[in-house]
N, C-alpha and C. Protein backbone atom coordinates (compact mmCIF):
# COMPACT_ATOMS: atom_id res chain seq x y z
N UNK A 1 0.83 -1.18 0.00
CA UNK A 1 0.00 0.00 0.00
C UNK A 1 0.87 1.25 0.00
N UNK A 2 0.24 2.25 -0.87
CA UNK A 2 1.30 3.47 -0.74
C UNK A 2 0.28 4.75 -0.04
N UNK A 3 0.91 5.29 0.60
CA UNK A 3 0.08 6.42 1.56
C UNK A 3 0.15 7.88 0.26
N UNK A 4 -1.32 7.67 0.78
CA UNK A 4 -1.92 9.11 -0.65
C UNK A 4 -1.52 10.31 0.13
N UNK A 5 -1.65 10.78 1.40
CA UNK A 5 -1.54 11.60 1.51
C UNK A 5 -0.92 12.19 2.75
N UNK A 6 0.57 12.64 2.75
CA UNK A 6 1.06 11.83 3.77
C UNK A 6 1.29 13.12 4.62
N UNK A 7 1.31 13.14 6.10
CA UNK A 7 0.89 14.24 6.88
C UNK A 7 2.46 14.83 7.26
N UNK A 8 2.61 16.23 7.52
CA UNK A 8 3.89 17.23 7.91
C UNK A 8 3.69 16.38 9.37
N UNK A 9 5.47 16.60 9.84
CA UNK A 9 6.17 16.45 10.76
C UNK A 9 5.37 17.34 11.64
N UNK A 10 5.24 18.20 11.79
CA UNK A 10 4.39 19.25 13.26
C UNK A 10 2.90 18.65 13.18
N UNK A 11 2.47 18.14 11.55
CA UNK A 11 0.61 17.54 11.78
C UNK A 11 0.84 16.18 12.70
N UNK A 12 1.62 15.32 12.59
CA UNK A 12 2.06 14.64 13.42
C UNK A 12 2.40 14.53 14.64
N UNK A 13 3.31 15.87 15.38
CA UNK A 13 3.31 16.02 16.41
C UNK A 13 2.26 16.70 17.06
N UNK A 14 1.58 17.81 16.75
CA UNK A 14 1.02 18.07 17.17
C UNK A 14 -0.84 16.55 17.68
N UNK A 15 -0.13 15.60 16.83
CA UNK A 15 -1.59 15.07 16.85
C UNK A 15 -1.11 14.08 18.16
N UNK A 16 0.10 13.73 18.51
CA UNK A 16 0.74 12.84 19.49
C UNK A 16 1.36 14.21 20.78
N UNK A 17 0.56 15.58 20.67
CA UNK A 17 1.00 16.09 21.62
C UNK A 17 0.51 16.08 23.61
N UNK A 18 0.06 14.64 22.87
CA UNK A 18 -0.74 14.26 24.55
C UNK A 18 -0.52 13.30 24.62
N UNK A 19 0.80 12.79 24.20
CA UNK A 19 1.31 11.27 24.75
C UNK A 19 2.59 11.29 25.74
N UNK A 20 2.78 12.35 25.94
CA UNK A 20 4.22 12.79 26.43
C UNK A 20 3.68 12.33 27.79
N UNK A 21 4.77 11.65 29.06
CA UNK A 21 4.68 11.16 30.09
C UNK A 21 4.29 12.05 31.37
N UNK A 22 3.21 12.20 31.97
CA UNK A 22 3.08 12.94 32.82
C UNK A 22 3.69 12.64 34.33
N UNK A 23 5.13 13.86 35.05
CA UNK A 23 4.99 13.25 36.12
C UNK A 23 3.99 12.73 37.40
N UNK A 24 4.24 11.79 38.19
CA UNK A 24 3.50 11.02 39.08
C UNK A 24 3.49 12.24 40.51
N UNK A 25 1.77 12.55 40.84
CA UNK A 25 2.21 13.37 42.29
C UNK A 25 1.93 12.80 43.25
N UNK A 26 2.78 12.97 43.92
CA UNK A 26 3.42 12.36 45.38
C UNK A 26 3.03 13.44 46.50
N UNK A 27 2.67 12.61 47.59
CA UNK A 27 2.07 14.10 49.01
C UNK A 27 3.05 13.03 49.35
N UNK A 28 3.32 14.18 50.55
CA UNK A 28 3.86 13.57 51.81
C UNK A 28 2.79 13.36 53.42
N UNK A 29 3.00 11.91 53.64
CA UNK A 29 2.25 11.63 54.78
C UNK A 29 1.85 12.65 56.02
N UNK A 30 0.90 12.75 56.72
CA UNK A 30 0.36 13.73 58.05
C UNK A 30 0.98 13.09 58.99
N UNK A 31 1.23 12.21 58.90
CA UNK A 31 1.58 11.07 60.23
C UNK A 31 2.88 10.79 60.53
N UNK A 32 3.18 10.32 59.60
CA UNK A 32 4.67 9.71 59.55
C UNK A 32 6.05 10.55 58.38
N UNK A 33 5.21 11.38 57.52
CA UNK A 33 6.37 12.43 56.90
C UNK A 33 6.35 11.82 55.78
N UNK A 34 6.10 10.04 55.10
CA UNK A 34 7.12 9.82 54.04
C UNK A 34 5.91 9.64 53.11
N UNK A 35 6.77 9.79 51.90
CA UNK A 35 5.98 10.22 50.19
C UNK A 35 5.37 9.21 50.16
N UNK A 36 4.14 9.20 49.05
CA UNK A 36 3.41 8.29 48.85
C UNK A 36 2.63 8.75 47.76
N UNK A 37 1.97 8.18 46.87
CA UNK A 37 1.19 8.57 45.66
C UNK A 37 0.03 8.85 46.39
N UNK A 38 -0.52 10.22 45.53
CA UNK A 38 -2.25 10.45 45.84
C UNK A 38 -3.03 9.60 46.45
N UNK A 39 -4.02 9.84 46.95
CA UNK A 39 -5.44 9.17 47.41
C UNK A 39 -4.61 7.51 47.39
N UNK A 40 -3.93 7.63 48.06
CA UNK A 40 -3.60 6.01 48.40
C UNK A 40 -3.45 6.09 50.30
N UNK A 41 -3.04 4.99 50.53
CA UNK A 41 -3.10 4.79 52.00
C UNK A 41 -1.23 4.88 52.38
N UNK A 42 -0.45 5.33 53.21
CA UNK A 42 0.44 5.22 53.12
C UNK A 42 0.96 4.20 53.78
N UNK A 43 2.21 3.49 53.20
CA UNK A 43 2.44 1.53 53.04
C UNK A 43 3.37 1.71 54.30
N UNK A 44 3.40 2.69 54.81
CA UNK A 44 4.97 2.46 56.25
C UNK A 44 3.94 2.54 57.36
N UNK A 45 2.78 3.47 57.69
CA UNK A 45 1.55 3.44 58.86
C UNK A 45 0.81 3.59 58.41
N UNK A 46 -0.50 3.07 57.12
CA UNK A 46 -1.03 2.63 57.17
C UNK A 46 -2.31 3.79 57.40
N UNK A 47 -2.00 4.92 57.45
CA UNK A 47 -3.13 6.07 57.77
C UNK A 47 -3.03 6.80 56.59
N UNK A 48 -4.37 7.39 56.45
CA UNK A 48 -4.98 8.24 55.05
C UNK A 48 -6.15 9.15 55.54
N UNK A 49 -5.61 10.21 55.07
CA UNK A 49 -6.15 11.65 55.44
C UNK A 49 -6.73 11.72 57.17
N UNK A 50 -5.28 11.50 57.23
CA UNK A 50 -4.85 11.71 58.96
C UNK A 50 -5.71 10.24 59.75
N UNK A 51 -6.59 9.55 59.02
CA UNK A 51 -6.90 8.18 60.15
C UNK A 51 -6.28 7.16 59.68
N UNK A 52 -6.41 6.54 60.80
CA UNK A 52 -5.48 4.94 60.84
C UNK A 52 -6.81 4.27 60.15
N UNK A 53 -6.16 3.68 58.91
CA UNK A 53 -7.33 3.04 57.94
C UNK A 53 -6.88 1.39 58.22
N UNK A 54 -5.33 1.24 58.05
CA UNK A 54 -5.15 -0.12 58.29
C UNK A 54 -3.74 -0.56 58.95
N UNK A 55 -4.01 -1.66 60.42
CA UNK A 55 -3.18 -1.57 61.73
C UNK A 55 -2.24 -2.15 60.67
N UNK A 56 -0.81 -1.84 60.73
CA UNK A 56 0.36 -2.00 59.99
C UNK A 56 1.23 -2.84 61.02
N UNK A 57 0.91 -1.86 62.63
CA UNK A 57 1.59 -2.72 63.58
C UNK A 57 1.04 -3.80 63.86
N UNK A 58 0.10 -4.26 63.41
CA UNK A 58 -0.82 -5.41 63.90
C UNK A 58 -0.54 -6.49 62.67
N UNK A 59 -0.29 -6.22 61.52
CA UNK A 59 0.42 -7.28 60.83
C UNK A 59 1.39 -7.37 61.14
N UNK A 60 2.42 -6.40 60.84
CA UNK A 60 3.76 -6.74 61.20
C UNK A 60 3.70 -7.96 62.37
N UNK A 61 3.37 -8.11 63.71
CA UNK A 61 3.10 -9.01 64.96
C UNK A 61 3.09 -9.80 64.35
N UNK A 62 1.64 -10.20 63.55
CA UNK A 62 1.19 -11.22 63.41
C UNK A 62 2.20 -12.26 62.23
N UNK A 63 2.80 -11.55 60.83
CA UNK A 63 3.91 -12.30 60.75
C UNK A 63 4.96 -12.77 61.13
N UNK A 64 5.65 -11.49 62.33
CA UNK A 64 6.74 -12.22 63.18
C UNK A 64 6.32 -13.24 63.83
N UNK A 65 4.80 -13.59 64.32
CA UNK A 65 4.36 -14.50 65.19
C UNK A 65 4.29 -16.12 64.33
N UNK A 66 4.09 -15.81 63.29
CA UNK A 66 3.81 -16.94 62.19
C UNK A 66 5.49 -17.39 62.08
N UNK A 67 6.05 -16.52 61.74
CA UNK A 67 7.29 -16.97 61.33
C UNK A 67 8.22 -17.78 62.99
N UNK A 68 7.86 -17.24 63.82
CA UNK A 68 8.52 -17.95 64.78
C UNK A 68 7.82 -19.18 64.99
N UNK A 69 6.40 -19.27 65.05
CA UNK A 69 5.80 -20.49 65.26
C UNK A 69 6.60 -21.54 64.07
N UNK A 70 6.91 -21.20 62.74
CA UNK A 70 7.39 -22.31 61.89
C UNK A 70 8.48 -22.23 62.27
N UNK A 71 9.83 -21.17 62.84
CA UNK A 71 10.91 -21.83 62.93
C UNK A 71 10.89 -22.96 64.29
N UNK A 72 9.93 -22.43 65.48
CA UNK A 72 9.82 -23.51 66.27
C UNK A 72 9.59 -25.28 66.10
N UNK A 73 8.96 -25.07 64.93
CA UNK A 73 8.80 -27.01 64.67
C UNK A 73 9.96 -27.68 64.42
């Protein structure tokens, strides 16, 4: 196939001028200080828009507790 009608370098860019990579925004935590992406929960304590949404210290336990129970057997 041969292209009939073939488009300028700027009709082109301009038509891919919304593919360019947008940076990612990052807040920093109320609680604990450290970065984290938007409307997410933050992964070090576990609190989002200042409440404790999910106990972080309460897993953490509960795998050290698992893991000692299997090294005990």
């Amino acid at each position: 196939m041969v292209v009939r009608m073939r488009h300028t370098r700027a009709h082109t860019a301009n038509r891919r001028s919304h593919h360019a990579i947008k940076a990612t925004l990052m807040t920093t935590c109320e609680n604990c200080g450290a970065k984290n992406l938007n409307h997410t929960i933050c992964k070090y304590c576990g609190f989002y828009k200042g409440r404790n949404v999910m106990n972080k210290l309460a897993k953490v336990e509960k795998s050290q507790a698992k893991a000692k129970k299997t090294s005990a057997k």
